[in-house]
Protein backbone atom coordinates (compact mmCIF):
# COMPACT_ATOMS: atom_id res chain seq x y z
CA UNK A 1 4.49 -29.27 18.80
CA UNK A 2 6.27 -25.85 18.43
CA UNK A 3 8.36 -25.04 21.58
CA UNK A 4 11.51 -24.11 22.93
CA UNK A 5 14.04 -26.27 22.15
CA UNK A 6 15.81 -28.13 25.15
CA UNK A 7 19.27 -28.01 23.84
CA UNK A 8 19.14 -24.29 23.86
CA UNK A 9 15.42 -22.54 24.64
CA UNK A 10 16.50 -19.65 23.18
CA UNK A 11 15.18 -21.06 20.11
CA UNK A 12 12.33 -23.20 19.02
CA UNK A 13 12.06 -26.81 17.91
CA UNK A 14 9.26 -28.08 15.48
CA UNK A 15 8.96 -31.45 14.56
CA UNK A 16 11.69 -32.47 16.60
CA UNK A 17 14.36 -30.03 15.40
CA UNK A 18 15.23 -26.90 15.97
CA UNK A 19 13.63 -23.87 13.88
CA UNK A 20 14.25 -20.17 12.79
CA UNK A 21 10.67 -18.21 12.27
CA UNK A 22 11.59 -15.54 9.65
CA UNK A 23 8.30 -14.29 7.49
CA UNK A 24 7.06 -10.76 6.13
CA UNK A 25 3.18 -10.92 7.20
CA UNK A 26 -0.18 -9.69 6.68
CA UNK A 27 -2.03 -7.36 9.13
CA UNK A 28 -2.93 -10.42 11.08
CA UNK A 29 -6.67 -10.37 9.56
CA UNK A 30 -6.27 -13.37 7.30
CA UNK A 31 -9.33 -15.42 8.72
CA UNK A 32 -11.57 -12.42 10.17
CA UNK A 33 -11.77 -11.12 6.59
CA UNK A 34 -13.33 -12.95 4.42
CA UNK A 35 -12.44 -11.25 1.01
CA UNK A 36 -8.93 -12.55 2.07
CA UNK A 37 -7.69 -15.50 -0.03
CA UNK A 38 -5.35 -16.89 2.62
CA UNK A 39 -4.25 -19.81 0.88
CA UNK A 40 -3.35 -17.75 -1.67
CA UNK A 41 -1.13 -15.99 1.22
CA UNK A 42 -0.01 -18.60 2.71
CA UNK A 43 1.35 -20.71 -0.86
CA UNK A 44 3.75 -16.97 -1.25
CA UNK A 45 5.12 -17.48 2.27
CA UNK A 46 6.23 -20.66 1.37
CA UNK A 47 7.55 -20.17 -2.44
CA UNK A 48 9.82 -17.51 -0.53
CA UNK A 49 10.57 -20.05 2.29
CA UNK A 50 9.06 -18.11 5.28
CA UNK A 51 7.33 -20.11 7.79
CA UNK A 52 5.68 -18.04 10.44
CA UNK A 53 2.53 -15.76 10.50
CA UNK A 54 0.11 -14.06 12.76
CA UNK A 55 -4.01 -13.52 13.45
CA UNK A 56 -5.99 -11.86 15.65
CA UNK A 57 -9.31 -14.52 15.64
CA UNK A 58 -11.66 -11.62 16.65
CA UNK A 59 -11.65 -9.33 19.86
CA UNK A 60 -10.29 -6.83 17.82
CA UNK A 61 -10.31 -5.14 14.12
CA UNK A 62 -9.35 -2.11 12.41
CA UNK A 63 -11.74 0.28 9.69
CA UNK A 64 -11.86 -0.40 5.71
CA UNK A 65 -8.73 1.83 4.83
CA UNK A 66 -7.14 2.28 8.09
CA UNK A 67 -3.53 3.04 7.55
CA UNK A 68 -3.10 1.20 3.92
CA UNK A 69 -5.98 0.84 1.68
CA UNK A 70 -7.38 -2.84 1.72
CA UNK A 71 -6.12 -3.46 5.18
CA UNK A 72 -6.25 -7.04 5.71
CA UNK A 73 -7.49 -6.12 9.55
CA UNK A 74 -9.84 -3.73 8.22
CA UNK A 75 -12.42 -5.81 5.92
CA UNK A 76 -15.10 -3.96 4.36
CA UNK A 77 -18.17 -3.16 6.18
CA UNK A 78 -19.99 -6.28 7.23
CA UNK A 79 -17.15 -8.79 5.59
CA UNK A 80 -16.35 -9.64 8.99
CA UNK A 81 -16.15 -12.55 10.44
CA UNK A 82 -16.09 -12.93 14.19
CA UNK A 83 -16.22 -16.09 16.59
CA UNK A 84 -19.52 -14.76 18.00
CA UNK A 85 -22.72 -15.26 16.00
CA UNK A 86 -25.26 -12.40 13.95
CA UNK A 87 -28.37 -11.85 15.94
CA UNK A 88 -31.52 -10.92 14.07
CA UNK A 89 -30.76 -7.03 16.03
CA UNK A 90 -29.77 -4.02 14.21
CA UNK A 91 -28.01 -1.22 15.53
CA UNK A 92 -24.47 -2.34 15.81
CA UNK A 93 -21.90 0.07 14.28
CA UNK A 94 -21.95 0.58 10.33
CA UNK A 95 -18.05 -0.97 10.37
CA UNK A 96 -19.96 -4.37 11.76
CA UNK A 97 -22.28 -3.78 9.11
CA UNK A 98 -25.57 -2.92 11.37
CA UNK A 99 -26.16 -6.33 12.97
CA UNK A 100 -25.14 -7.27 16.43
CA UNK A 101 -23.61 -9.68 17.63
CA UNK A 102 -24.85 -12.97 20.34
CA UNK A 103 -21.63 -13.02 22.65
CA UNK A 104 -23.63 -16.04 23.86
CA UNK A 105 -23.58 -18.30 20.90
CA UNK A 106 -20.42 -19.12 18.63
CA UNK A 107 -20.29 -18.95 14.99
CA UNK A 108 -19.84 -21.73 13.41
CA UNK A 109 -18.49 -20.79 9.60
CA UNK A 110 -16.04 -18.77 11.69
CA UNK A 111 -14.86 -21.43 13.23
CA UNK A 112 -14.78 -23.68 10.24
CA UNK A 113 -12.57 -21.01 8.46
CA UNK A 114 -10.34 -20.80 11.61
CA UNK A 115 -9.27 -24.69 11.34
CA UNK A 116 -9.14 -24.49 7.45
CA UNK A 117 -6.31 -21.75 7.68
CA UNK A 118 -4.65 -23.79 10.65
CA UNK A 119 -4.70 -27.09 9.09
CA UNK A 120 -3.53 -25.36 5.98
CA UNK A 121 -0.54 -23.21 7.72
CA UNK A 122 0.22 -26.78 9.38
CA UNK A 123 0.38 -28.62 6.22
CA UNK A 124 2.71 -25.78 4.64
CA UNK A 125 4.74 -26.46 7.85
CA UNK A 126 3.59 -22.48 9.03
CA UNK A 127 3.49 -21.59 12.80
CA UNK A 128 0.80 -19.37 13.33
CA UNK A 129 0.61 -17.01 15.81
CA UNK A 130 -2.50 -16.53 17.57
CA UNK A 131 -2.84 -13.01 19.23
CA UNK A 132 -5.90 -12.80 21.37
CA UNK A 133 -6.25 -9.32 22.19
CA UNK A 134 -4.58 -5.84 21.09
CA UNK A 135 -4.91 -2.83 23.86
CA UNK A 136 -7.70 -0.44 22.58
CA UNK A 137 -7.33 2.66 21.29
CA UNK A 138 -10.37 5.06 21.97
CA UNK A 139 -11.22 5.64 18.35
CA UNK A 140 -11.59 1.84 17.42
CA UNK A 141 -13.12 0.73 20.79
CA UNK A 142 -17.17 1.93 19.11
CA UNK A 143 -16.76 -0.54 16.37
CA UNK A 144 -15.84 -3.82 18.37
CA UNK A 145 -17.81 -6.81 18.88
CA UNK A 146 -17.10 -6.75 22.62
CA UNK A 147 -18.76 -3.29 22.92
CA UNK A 148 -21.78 -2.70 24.43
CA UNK A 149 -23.67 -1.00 21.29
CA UNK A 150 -22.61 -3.94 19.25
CA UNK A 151 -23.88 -7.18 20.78
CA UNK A 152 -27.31 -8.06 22.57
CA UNK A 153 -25.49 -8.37 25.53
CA UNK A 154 -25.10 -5.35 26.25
CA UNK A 155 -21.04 -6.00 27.30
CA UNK A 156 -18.10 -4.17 27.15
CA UNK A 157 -19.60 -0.34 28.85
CA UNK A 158 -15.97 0.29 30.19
CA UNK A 159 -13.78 3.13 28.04
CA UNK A 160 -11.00 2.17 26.25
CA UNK A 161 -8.51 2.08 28.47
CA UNK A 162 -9.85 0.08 30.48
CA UNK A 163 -11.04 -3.23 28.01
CA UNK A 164 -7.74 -4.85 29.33
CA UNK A 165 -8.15 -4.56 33.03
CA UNK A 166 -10.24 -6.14 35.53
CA UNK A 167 -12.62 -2.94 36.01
CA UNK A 168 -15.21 -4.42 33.83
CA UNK A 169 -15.93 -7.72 35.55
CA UNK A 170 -18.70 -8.62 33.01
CA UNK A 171 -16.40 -8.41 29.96
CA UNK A 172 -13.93 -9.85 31.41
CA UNK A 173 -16.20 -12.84 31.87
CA UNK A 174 -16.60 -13.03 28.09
CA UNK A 175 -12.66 -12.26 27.30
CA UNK A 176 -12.47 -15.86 29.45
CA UNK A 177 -15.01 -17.40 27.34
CA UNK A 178 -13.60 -16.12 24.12
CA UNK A 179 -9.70 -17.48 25.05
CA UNK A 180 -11.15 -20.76 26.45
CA UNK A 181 -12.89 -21.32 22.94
CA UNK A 182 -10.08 -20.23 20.95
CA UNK A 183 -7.94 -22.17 23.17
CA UNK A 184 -9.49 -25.40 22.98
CA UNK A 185 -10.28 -24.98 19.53
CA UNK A 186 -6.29 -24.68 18.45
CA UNK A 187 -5.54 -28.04 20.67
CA UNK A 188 -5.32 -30.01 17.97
CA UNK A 189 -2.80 -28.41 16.26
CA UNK A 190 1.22 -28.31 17.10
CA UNK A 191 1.99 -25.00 14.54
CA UNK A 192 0.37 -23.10 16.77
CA UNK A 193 1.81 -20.36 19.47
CA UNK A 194 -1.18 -18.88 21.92
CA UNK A 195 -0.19 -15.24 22.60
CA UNK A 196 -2.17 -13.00 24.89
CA UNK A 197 -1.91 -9.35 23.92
CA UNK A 198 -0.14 -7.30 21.96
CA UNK A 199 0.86 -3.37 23.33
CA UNK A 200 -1.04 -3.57 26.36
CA UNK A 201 -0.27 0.43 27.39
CA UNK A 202 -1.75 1.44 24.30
CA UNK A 203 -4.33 4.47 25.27
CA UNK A 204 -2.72 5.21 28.60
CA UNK A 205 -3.37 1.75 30.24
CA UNK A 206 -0.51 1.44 33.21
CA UNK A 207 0.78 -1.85 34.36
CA UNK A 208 -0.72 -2.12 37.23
CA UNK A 209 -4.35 -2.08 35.77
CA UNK A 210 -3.11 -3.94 32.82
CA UNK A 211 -0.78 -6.29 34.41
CA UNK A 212 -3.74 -8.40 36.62
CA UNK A 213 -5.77 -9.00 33.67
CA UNK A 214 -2.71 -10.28 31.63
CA UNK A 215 -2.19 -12.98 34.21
CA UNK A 216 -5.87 -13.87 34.56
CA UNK A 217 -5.69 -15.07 30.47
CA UNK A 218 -2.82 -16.72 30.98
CA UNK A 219 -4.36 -18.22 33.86
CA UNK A 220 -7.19 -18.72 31.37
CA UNK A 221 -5.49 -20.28 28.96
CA UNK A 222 -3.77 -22.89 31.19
CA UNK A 223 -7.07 -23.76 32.59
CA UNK A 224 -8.58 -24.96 29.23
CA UNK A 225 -5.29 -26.17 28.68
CA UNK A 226 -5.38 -28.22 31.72
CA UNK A 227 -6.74 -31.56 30.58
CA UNK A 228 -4.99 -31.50 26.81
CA UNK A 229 -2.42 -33.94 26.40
CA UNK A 230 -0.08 -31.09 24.86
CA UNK A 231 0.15 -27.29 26.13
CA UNK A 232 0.81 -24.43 23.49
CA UNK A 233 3.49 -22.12 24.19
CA UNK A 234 1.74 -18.92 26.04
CA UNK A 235 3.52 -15.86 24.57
CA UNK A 236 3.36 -12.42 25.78
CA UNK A 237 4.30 -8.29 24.56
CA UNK A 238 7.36 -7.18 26.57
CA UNK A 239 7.18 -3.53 25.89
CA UNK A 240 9.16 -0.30 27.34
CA UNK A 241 6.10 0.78 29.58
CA UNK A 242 6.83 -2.16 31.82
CA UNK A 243 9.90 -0.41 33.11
CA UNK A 244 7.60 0.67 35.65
CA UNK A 245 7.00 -2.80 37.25
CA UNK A 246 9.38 -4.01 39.87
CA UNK A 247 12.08 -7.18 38.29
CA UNK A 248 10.68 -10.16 38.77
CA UNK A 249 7.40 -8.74 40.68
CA UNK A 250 3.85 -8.93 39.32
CA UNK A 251 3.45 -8.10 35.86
CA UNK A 252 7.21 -8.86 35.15
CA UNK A 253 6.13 -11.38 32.49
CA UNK A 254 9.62 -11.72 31.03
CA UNK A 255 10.57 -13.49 33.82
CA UNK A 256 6.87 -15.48 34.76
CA UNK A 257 7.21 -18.88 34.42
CA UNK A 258 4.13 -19.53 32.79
CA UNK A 259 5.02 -17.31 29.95
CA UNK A 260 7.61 -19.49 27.40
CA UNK A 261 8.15 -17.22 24.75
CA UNK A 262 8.81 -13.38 25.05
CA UNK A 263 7.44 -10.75 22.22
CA UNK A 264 8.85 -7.53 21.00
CA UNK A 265 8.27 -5.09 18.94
CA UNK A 266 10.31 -2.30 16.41
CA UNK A 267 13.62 -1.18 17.18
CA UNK A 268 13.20 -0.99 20.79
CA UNK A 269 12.32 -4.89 20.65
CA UNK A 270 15.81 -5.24 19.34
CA UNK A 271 17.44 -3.57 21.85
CA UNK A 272 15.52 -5.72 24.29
CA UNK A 273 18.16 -8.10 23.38
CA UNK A 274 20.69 -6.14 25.85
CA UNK A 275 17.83 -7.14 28.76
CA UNK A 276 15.32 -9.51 28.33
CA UNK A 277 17.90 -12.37 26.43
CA UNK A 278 18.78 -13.54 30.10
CA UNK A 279 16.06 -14.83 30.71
CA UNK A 280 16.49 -18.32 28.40
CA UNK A 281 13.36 -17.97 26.43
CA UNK A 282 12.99 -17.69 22.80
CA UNK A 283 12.68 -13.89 21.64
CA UNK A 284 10.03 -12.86 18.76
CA UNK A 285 10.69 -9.35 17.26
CA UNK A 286 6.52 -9.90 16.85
CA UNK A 287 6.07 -6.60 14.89
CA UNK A 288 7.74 -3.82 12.75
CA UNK A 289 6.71 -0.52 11.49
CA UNK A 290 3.85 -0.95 8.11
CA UNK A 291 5.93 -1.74 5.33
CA UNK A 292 6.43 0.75 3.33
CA UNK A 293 4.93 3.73 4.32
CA UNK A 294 6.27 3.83 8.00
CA UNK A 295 9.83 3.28 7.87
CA UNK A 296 12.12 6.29 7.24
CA UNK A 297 14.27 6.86 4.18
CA UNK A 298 14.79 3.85 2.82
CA UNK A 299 12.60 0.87 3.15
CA UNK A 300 13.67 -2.23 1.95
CA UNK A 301 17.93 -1.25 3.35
CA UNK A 302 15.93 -0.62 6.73
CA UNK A 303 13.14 -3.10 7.32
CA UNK A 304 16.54 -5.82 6.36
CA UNK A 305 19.10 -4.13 8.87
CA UNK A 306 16.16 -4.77 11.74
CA UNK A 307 16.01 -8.84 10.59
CA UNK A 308 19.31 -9.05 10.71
CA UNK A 309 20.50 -7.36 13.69
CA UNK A 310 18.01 -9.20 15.67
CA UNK A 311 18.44 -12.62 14.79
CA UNK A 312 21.96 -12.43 14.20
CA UNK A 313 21.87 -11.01 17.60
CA UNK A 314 19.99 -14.09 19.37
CA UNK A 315 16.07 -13.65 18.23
CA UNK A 316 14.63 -16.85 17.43
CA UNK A 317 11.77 -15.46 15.31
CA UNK A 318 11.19 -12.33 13.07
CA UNK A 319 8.13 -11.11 11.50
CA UNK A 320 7.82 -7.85 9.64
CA UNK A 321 4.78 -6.65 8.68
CA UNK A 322 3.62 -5.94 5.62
CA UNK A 323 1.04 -3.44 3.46
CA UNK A 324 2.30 -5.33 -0.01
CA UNK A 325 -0.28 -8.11 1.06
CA UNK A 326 -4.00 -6.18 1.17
CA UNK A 327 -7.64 -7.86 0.99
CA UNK A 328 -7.62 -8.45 -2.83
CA UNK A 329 -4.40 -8.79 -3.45
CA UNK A 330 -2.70 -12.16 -1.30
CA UNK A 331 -0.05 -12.33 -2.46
CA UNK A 332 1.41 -8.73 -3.07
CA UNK A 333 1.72 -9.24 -6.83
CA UNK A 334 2.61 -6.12 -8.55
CA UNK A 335 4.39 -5.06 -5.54
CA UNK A 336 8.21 -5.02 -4.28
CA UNK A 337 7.20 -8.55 -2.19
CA UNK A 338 9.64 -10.42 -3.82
CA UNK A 339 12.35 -8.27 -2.95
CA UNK A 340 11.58 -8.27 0.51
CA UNK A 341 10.65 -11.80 0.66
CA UNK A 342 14.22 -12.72 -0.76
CA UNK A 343 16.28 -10.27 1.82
CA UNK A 344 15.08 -12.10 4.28
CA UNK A 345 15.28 -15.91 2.74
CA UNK A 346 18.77 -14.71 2.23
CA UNK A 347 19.07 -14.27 6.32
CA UNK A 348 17.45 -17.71 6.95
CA UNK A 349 20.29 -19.31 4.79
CA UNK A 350 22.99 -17.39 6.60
CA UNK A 351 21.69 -18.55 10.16
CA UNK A 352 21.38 -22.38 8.40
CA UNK A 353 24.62 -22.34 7.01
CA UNK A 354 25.93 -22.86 11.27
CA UNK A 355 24.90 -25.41 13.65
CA UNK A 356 22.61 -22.25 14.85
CA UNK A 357 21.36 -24.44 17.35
CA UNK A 358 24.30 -24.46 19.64
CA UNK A 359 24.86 -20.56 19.31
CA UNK A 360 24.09 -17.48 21.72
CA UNK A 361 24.25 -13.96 22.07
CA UNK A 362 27.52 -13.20 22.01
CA UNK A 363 28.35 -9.48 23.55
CA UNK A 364 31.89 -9.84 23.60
CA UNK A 365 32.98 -11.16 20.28
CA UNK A 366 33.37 -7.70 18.62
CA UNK A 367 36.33 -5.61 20.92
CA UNK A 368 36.55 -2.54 18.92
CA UNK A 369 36.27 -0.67 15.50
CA UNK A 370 32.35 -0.02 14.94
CA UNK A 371 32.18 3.36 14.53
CA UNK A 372 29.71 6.16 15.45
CA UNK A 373 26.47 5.50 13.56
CA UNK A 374 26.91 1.48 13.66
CA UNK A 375 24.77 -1.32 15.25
CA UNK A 376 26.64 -4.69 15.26
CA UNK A 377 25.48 -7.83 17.04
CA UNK A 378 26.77 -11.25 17.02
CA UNK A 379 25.87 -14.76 18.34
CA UNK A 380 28.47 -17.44 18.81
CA UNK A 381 29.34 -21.28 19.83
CA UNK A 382 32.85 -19.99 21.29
CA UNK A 383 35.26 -21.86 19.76
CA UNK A 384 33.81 -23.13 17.11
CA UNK A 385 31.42 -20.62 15.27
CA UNK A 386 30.42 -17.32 14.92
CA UNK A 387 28.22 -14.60 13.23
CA UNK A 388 28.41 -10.89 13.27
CA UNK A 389 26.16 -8.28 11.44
CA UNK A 390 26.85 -4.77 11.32
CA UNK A 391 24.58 -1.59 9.74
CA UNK A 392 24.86 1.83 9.54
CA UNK A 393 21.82 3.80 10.62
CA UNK A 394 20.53 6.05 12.98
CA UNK A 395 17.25 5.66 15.23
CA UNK A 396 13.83 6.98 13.34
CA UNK A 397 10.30 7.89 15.35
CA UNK A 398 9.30 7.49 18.74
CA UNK A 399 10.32 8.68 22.19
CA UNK A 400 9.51 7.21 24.91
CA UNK A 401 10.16 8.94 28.12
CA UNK A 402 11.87 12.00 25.77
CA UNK A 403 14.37 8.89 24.75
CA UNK A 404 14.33 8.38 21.39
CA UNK A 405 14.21 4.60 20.83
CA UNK A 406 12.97 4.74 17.27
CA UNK A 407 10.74 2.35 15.32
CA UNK A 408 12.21 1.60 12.83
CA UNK A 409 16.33 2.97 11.15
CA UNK A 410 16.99 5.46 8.84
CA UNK A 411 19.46 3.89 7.19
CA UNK A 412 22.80 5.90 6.46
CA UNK A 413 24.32 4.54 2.89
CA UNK A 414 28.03 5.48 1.89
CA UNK A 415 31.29 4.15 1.43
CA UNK A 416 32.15 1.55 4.09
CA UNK A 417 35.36 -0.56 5.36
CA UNK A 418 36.05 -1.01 8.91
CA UNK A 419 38.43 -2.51 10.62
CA UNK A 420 37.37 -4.60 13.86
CA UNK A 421 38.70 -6.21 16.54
CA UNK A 422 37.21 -9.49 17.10
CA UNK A 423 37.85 -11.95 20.24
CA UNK A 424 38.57 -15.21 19.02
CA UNK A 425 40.59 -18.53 20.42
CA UNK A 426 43.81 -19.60 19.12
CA UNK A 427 44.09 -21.45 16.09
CA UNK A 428 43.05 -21.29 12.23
CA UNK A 429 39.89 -19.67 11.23
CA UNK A 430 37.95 -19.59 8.10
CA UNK A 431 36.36 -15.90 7.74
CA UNK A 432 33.41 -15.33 5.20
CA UNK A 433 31.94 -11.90 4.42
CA UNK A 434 28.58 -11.89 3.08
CA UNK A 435 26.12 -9.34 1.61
CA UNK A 436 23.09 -9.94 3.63
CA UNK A 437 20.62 -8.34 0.96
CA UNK A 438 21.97 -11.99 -1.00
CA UNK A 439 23.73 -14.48 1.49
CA UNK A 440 26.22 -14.12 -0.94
CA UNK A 441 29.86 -14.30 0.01
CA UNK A 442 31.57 -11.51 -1.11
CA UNK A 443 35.37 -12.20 -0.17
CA UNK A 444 36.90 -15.27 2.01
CA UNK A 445 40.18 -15.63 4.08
CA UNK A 446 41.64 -17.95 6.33
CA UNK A 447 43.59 -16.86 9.76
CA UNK A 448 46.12 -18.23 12.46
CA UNK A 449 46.77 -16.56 15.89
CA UNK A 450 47.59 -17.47 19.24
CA UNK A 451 44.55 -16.37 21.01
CA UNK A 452 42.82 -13.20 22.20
CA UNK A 453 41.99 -10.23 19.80
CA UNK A 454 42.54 -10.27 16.08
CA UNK A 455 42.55 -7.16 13.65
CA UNK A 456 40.01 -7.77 10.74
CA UNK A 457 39.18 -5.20 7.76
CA UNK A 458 35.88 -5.43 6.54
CA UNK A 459 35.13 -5.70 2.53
CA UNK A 460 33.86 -2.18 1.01
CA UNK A 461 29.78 -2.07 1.85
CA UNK A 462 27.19 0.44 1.45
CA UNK A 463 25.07 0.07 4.08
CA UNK A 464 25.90 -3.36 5.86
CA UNK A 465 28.15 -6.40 6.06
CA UNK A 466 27.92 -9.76 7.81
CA UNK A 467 30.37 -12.18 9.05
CA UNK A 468 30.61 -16.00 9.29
CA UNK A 469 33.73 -17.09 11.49
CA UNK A 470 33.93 -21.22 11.90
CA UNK A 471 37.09 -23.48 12.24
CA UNK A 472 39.55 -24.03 9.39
């Protein structure tokens, strides 16, 4: 069963050791569509080594063409395919395809698709990620199952800032009975992580409307959970809008016990490293900007400086998402797939080349010398091993608050050698530079000191360099 690890639950353990989940994903609609060949999918993610992906099993879906053409959320008009059963009633939304749905009886082909892609992720050795909800938006809201023009029901007559709140008692009643089914449908499977929602203050939702609801799914989910043998790990969206709940009061779900895993998202979900990392759960950078179209200057340099900087900086899973995979076309073929794919195989076989395991965010190993214009992070086992990654970049995108946090980097290329000051014990130490586009080493040396700071120059980079510092 995937789960933290004991040894150190900053990370997982699957199968009885411990795991990194690296991947570059689909728009999380690989069983909902079904023009989606996802063992197609799923056979590229592990050619390129990746091992971690992500669906949303039905409360929520995008339009055909929404954002990317062939968006793997978006299937074609009536391609869908939900948990909740066609009725013989017309009038849903043309999106659903015209027919609504029975929020009373469960479809069973859907479900039969849902267990072939887990058993098939499972037997590929593929944690999957099951999102139940997303927050609303107002536009998308009309063309959901859960709304009240779209099922017999008559459900979901709340706007759409309010779907993930308790104002709407009577959907809320059917958001339980869609998480219990999912729930107890994904016992039997130990690839599996249950996560509740993803951007909860999407459409002006504030935590304290939001916040309730979140903890009556979780509740939800322990409850079907209850008489299992094994309980999923509950994962949950830590995003900058919760700034306005009180530390440690309601609705601080980094620090609820009943949440194991914490998710984040863009560049901001990096920089949760500096705040949330305390709390000894494992971290999952959960979602990036769309690949390519969203990320600022230059892609590939940019969507690799966020994998690195946040597992080299104490993430225990990364998952960047992706517009090379679409509805007909799986795998990405024809695409730049490969080259993304193999940036970041090359930073699962830097983190596997140490005893990750036994490492942690390390905030003090790198004293001085990162200039203006630099992120560097580094995790460590002091005394015996560390890493360090460095990029040059600046912030691209959002504000928050009139703070620009950015969603992605714009990364800034040019002719690079630093000289750092590391922290390091006394004794003799093996350094290794590496290009992280490769894991390649680029230039070795071996040092002797008595203890505290050391002065090391970096080798010439364009964009960004990585470290590996262990005994010898």
């Amino acid at each position: 069963m995937i789960s933290p690890y004991p040894a150190n639950p900053h990370y997982f353990a699957y199968k009885g050791k411990p795991v990194l989940l690296i991947t570059s994903d689909q728009h999380y609609g690989a069983v909902i569509n079904q023009d989606f060949d996802y063992l197609a999918f799923l056979d590229t993610l592990t050619a390129a080594g990746m091992n971690f992906t992500r669906i949303y099993p039905g409360a929520y879906i995008e339009r055909d063409g929404e954002f990317v053409p062939d968006n793997v959320l978006g299937p074609r008009p009536g391609r869908q395919i939900l948990p909740w059963a066609r009725s013989r009633e017309s009038g849903a939304h043309d999106v659903l395809g015209g027919t609504k749905f029975d929020l009373d009886t469960w479809d069973d082909e859907y479900f039969h698709r849902l267990h072939g892609f887990l058993r098939a992720a499972r037997d590929r050795d593929i944690i999957v990620d099951i999102a139940f909800f997303n927050a609303m938006y107002k536009d998308r809201w009309p063309f959901q199952a859960l709304f009240h023009a779209n099922n017999i029901q008559g459900v979901g007559t709340c706007e759409s800032r309010y779907v993930q709140t308790l104002q709407d008692e009577r959907l809320v009643h059917y958001h339980e009975l869609y998480v219990q089914q999912i729930t107890v449908e994904a016992a039997g499977y130990d690839n599996v992580l249950l996560d509740i929602v993803d951007e909860p203050n999407v459409d002006g939702c504030p935590p304290a409307l939001y916040a309730p609801w979140i903890s009556r799914m979780i509740n939800t989910v322990r409850d079907a959970e209850r008489p299992l043998a094994r309980k999923h790990v509950i994962v949950q969206t830590i995003e900058p809008y919760t700034a306005a709940v009180p530390k440690d009061g309601p609705g601080d779900f980094s620090a609820d016990p009943r949440v194991t895993a914490t998710a984040h998202e863009y560049c901001w979900g990096v920089r949760h490293l500096d705040t949330e990392y305390e709390h000894g759960k494992p971290m999952i950078l959960i979602e990036t900007n769309y690949y390519p179209s969203q990320y600022a200057g230059l892609p590939l340099d940019s969507s690799r400086a966020e994998a690195w900087e946040f597992m080299v900086g104490g993430g225990a899973a990364f998952m960047h998402l992706s517009a090379l995979y679409s509805t007909f076309n799986a795998t990405g073929k024809g695409t730049d797939v490969d080259a993304v794919l193999g940036q970041l195989k090359a930073l699962r076989l830097f983190l596997e080349g140490f005893d990750f395991a036994a490492m942690r965010r390390d905030a003090s190993l790198l004293k001085s010398g990162a200039p203006a214009g630099t992120f560097a992070r580094a995790i460590s086992e002091p005394g015996k091993q560390y890493a360090l990654y460095l990029h040059h970049a600046k912030y691209a995108g959002w504000y928050i608050k009139e703070i620009q946090v950015g969603s992605c980097y714009e990364p800034i290329p040019g002719d690079y050698s630093e000289e750092l000051t590391i922290e390091l014990p006394a004794g003799g130490w093996r350094l290794d530079w590496v290009d992280p586009a490769s894991a390649r080493v680029i230039a070795t040396s071996r040092i002797k000191h008595g203890g505290e700071t050391v002065t090391v120059r970096t080798p010439a980079h364009r964009l960004d360099i990585a470290l590996a510092i262990r005994k010898g």
